[in-house]
PDB file of N, CA and C in Angstrom:
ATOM      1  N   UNK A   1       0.855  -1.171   0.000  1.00  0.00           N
ATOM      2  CA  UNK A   1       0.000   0.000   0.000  1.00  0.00           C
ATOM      3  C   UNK A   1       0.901   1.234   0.000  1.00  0.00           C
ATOM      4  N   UNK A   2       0.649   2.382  -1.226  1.00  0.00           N
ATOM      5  CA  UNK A   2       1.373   3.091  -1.223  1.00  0.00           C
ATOM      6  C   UNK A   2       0.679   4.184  -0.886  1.00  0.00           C
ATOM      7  N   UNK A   3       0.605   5.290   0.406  1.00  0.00           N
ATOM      8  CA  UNK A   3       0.064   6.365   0.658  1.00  0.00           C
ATOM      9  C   UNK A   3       0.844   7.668   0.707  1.00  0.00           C
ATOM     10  N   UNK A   4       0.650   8.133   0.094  1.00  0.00           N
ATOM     11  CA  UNK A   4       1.422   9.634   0.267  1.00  0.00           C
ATOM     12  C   UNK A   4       0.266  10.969   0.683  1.00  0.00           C
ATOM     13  N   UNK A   5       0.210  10.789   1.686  1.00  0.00           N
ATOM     14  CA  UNK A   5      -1.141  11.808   1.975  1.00  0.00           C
ATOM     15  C   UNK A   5      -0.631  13.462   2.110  1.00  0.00           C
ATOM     16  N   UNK A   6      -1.354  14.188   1.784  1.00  0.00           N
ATOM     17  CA  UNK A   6      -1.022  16.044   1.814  1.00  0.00           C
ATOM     18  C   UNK A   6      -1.425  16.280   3.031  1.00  0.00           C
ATOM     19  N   UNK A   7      -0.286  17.153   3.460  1.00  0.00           N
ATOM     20  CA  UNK A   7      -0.328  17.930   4.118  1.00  0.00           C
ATOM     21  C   UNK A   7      -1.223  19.263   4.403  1.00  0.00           C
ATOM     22  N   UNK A   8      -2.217  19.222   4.544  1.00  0.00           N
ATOM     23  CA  UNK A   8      -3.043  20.482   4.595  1.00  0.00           C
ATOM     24  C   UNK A   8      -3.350  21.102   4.911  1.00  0.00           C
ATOM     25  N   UNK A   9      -3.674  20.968   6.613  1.00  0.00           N
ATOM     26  CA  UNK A   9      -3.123  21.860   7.187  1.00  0.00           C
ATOM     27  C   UNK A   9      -2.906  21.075   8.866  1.00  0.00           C
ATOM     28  N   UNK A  10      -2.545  21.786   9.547  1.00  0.00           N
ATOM     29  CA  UNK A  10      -2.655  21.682  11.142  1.00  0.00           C
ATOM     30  C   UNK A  10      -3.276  22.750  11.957  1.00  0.00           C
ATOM     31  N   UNK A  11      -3.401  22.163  13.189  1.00  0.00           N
ATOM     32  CA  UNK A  11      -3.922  23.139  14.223  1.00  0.00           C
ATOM     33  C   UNK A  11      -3.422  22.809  15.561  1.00  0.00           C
ATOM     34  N   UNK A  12      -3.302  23.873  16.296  1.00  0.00           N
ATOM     35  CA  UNK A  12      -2.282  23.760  17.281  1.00  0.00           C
ATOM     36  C   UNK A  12      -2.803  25.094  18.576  1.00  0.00           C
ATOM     37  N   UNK A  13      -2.988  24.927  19.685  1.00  0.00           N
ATOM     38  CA  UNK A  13      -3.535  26.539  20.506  1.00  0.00           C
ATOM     39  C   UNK A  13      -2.122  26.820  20.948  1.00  0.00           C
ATOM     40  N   UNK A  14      -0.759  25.689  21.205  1.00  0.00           N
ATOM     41  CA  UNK A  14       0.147  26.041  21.920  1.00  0.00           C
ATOM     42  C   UNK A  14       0.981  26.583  21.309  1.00  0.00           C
ATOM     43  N   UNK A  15       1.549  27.678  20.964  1.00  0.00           N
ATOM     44  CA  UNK A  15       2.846  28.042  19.874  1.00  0.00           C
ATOM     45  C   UNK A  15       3.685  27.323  19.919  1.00  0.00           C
ATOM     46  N   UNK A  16       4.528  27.072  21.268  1.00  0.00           N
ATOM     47  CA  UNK A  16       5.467  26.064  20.936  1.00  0.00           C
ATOM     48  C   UNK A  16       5.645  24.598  20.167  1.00  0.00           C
ATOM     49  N   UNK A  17       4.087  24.078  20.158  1.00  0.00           N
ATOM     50  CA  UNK A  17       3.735  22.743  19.207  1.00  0.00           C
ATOM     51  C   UNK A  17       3.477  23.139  17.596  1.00  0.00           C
ATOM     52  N   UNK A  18       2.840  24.833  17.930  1.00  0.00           N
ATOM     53  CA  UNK A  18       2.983  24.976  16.193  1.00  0.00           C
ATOM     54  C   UNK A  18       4.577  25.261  15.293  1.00  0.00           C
ATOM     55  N   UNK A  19       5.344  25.367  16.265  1.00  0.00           N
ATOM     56  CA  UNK A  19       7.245  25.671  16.210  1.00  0.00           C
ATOM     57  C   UNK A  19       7.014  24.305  15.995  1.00  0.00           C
ATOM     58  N   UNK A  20       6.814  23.194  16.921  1.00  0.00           N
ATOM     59  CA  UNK A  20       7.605  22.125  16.475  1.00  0.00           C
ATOM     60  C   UNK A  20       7.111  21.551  15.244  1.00  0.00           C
ATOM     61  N   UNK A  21       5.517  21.712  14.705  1.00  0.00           N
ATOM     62  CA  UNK A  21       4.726  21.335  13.660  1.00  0.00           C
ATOM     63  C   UNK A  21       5.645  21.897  12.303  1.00  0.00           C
ATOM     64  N   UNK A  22       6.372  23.477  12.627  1.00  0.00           N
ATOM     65  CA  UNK A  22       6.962  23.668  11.489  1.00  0.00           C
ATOM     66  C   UNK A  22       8.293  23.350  11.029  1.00  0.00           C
ATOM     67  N   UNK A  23       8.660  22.877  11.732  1.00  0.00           N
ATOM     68  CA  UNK A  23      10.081  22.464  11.803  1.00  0.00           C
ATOM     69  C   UNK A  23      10.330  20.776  11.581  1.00  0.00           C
ATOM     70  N   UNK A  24       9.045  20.105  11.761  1.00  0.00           N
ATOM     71  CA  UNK A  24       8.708  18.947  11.414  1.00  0.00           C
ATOM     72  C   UNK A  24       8.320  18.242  10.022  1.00  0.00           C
ATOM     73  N   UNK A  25       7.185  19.081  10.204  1.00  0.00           N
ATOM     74  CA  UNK A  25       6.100  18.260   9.156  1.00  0.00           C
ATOM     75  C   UNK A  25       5.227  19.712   8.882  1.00  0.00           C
ATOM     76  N   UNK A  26       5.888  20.311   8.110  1.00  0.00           N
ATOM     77  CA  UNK A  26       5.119  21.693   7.750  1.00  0.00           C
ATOM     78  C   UNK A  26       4.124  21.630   6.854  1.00  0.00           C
ATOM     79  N   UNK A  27       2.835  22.146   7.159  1.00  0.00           N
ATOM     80  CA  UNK A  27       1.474  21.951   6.615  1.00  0.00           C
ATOM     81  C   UNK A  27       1.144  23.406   5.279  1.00  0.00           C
ATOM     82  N   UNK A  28       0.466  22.967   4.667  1.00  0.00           N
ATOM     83  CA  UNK A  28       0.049  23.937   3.545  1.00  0.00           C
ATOM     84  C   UNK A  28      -0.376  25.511   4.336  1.00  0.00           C
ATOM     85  N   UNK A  29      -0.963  25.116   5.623  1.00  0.00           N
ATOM     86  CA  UNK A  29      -2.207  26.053   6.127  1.00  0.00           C
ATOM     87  C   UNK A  29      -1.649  25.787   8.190  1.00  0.00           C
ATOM     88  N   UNK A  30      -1.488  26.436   8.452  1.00  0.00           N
ATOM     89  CA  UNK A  30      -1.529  26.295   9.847  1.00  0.00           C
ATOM     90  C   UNK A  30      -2.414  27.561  10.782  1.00  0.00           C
ATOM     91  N   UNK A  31      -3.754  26.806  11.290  1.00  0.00           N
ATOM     92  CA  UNK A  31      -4.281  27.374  12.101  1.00  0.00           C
ATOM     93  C   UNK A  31      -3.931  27.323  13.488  1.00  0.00           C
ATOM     94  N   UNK A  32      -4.256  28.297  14.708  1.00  0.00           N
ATOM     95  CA  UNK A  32      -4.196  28.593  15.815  1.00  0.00           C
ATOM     96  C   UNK A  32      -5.640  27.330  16.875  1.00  0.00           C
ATOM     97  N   UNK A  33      -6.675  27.654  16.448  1.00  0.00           N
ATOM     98  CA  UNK A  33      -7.179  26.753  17.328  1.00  0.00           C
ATOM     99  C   UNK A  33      -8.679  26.039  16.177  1.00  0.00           C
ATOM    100  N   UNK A  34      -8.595  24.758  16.387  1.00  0.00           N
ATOM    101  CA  UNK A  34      -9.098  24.108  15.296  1.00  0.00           C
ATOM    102  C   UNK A  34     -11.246  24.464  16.027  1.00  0.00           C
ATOM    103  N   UNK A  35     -10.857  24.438  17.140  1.00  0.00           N
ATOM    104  CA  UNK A  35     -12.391  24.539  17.756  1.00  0.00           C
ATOM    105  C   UNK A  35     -13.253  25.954  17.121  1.00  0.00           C
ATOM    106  N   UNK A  36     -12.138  27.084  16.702  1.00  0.00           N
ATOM    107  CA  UNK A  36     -12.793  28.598  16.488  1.00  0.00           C
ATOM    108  C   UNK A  36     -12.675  28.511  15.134  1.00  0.00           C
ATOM    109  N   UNK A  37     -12.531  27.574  14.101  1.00  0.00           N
ATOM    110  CA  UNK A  37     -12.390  27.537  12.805  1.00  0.00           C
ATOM    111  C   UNK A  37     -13.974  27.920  12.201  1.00  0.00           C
ATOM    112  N   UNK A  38     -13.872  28.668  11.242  1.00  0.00           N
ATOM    113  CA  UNK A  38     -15.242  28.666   9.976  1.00  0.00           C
ATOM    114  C   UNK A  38     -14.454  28.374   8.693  1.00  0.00           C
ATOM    115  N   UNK A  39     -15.956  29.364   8.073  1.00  0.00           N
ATOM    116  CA  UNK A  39     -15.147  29.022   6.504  1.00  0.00           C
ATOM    117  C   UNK A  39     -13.980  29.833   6.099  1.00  0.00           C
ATOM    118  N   UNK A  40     -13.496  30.659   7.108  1.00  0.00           N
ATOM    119  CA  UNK A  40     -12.300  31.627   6.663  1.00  0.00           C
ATOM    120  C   UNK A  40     -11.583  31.705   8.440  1.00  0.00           C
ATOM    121  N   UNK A  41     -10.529  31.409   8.140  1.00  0.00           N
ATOM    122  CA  UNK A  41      -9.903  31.728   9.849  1.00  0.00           C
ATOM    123  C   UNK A  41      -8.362  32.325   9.258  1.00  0.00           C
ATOM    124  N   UNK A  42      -8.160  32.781  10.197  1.00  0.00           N
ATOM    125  CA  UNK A  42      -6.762  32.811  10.190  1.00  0.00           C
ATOM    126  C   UNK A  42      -5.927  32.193  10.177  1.00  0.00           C
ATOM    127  N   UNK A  43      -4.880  32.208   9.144  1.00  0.00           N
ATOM    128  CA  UNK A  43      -3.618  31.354   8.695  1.00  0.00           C
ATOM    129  C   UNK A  43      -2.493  31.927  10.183  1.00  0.00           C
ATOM    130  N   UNK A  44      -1.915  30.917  10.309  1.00  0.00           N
ATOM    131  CA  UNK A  44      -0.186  31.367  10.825  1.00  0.00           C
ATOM    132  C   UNK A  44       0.817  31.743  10.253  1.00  0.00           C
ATOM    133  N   UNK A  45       0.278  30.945   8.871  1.00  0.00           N
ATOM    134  CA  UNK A  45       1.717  30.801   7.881  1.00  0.00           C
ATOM    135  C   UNK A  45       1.702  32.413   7.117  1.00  0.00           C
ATOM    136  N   UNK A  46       0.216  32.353   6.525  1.00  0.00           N
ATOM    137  CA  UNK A  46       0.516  33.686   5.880  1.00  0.00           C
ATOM    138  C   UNK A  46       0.144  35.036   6.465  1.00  0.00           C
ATOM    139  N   UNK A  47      -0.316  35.025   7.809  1.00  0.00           N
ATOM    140  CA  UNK A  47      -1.111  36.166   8.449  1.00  0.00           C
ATOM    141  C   UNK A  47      -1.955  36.797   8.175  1.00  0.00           C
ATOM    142  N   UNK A  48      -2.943  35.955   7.675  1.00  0.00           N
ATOM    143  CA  UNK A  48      -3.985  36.364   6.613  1.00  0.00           C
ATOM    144  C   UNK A  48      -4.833  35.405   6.994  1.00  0.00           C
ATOM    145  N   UNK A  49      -6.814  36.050   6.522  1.00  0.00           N
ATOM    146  CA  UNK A  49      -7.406  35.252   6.440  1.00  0.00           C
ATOM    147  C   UNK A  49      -7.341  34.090   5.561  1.00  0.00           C
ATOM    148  N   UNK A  50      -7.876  32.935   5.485  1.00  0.00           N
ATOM    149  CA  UNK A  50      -7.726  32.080   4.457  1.00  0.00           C
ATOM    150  C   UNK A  50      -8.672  31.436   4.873  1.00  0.00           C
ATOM    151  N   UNK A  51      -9.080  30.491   3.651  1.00  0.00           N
ATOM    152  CA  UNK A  51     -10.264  29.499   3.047  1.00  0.00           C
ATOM    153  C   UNK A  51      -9.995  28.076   4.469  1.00  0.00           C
ATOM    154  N   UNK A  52     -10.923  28.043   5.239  1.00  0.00           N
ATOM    155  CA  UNK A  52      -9.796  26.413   5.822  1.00  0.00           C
ATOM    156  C   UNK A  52     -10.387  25.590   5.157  1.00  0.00           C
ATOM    157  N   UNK A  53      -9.881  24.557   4.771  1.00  0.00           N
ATOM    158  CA  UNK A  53     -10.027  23.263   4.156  1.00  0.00           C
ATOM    159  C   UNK A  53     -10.757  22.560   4.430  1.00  0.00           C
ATOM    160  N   UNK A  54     -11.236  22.440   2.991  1.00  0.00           N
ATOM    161  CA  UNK A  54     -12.887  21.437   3.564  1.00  0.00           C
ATOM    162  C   UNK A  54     -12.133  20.359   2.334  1.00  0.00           C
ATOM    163  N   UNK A  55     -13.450  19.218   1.604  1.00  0.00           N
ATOM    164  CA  UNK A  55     -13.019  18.777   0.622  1.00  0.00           C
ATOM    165  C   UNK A  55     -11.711  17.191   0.910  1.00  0.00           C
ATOM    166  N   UNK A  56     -11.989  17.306   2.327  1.00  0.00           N
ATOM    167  CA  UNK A  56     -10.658  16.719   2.970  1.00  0.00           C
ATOM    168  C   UNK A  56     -10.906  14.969   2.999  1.00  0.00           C
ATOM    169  N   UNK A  57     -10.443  14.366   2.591  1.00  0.00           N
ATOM    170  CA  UNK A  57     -10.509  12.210   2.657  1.00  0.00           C
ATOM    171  C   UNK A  57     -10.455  11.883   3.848  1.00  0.00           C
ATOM    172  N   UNK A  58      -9.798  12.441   4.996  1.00  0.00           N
ATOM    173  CA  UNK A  58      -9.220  11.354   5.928  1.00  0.00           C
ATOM    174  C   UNK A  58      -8.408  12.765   6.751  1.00  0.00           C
ATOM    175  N   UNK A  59      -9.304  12.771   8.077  1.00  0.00           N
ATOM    176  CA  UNK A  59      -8.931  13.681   9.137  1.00  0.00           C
ATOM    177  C   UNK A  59      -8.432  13.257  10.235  1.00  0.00           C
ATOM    178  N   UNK A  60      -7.153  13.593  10.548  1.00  0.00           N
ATOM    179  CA  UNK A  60      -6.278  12.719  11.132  1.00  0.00           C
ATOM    180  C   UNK A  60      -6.007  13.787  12.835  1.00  0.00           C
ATOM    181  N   UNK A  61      -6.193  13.566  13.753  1.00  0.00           N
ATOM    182  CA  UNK A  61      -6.370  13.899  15.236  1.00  0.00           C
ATOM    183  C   UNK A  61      -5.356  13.336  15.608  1.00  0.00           C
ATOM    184  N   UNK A  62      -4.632  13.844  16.384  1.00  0.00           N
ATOM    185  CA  UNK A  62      -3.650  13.430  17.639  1.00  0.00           C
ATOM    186  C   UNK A  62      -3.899  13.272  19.232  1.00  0.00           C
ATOM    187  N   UNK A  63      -3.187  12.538  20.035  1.00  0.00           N
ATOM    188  CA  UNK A  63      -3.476  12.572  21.679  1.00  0.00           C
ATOM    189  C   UNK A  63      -2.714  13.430  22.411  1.00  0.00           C
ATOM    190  N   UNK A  64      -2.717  14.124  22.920  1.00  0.00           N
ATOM    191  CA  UNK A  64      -1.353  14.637  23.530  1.00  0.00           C
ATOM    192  C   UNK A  64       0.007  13.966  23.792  1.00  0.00           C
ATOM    193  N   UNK A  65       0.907  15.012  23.545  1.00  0.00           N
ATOM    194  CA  UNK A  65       2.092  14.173  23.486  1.00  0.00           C
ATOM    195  C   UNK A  65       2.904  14.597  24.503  1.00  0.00           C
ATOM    196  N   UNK A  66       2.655  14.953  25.306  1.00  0.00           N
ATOM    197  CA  UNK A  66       3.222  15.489  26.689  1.00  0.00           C
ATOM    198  C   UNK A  66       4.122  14.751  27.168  1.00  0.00           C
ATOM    199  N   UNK A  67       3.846  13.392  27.086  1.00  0.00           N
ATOM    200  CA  UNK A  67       4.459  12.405  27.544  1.00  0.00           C
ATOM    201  C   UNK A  67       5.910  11.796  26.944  1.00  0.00           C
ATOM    202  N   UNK A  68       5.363  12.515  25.200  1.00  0.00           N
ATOM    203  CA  UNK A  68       6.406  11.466  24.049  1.00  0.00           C
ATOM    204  C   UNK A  68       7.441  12.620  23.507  1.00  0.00           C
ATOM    205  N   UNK A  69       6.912  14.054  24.116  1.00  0.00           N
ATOM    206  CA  UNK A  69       7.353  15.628  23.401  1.00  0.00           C
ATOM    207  C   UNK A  69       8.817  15.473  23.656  1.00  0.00           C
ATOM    208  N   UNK A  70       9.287  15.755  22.882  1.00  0.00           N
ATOM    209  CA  UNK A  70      11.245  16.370  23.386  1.00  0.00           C
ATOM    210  C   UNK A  70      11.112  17.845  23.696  1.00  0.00           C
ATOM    211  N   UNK A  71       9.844  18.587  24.092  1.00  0.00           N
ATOM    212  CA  UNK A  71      10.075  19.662  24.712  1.00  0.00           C
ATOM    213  C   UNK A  71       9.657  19.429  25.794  1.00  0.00           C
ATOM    214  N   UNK A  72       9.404  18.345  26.568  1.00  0.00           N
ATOM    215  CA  UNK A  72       9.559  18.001  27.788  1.00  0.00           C
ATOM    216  C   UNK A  72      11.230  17.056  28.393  1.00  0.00           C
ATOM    217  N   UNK A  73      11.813  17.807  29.041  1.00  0.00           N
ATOM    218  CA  UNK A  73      12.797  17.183  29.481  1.00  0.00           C
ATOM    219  C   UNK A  73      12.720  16.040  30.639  1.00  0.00           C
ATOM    220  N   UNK A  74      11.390  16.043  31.112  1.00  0.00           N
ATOM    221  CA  UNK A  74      11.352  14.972  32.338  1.00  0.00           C
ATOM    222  C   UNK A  74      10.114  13.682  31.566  1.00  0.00           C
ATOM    223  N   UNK A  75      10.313  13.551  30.160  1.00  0.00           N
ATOM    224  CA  UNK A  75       9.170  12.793  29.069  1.00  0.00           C
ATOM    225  C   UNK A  75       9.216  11.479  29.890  1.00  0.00           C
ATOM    226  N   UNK A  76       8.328  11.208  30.663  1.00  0.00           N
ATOM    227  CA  UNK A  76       8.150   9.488  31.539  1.00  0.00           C
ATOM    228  C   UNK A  76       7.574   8.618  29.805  1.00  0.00           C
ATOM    229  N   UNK A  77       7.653   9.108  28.820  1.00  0.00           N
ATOM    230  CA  UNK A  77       7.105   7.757  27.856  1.00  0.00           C
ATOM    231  C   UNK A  77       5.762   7.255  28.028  1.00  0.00           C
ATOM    232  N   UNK A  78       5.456   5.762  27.336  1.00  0.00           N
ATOM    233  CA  UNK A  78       4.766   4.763  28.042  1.00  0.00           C
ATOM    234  C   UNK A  78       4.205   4.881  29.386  1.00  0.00           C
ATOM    235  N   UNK A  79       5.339   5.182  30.705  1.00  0.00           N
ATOM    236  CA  UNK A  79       4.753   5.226  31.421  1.00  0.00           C
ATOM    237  C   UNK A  79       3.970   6.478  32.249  1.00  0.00           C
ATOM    238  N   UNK A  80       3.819   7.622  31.150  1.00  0.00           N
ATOM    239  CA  UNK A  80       3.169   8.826  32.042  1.00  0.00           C
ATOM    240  C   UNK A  80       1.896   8.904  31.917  1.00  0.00           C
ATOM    241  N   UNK A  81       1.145   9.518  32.500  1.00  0.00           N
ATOM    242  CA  UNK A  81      -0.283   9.396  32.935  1.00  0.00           C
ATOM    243  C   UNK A  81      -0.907  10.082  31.902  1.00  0.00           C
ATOM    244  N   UNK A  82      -0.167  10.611  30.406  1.00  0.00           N
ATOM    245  CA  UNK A  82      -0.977  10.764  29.274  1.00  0.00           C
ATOM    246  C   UNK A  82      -0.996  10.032  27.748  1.00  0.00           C
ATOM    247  N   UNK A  83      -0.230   8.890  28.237  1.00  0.00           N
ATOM    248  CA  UNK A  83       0.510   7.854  27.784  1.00  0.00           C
ATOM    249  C   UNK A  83      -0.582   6.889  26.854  1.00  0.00           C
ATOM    250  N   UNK A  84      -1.900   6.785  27.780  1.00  0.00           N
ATOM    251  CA  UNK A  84      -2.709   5.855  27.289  1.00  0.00           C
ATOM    252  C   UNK A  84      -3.549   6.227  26.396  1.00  0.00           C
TER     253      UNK A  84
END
């Protein structure tokens, strides 16, 4: 199975996770908080309103990574209490 899925955008409320989002895995579109989104929100990338993305296959959510972050220096892994 060969998937190459786009990048389209992300959303992030913490700046420091949208730093690491760009330095990672940089998205077409990066919004501030995915809950205050309409049909036009504010970009990060371009400081501008923009269109957010609809039209989308496969919407992909994360858990917190508090646990797994390298901007945590005390990261317990597996075993921290946001782990599961």
């Amino acid at each position: 199975l060969d998937l190459r899925p786009d990048h389209v955008f992300a959303c992030d409320i913490m700046p420091a996770s949208r730093k690491f989002i760009m330095q990672n895995c940089p998205p077409e579109a990066l919004f501030a908080d995915l809950l205050a989104r309409s049909a036009i929100s504010h970009c990060m990338l371009t400081e501008r309103p923009r269109l957010f993305p609809g039209n989308l296959d496969i919407y992909i959510a994360g858990f917190p990574c508090k646990d797994f972050s390298m901007l945590n220096k005390f990261r317990p892994c597996l075993d921290g209490p946001h782990a599961s």
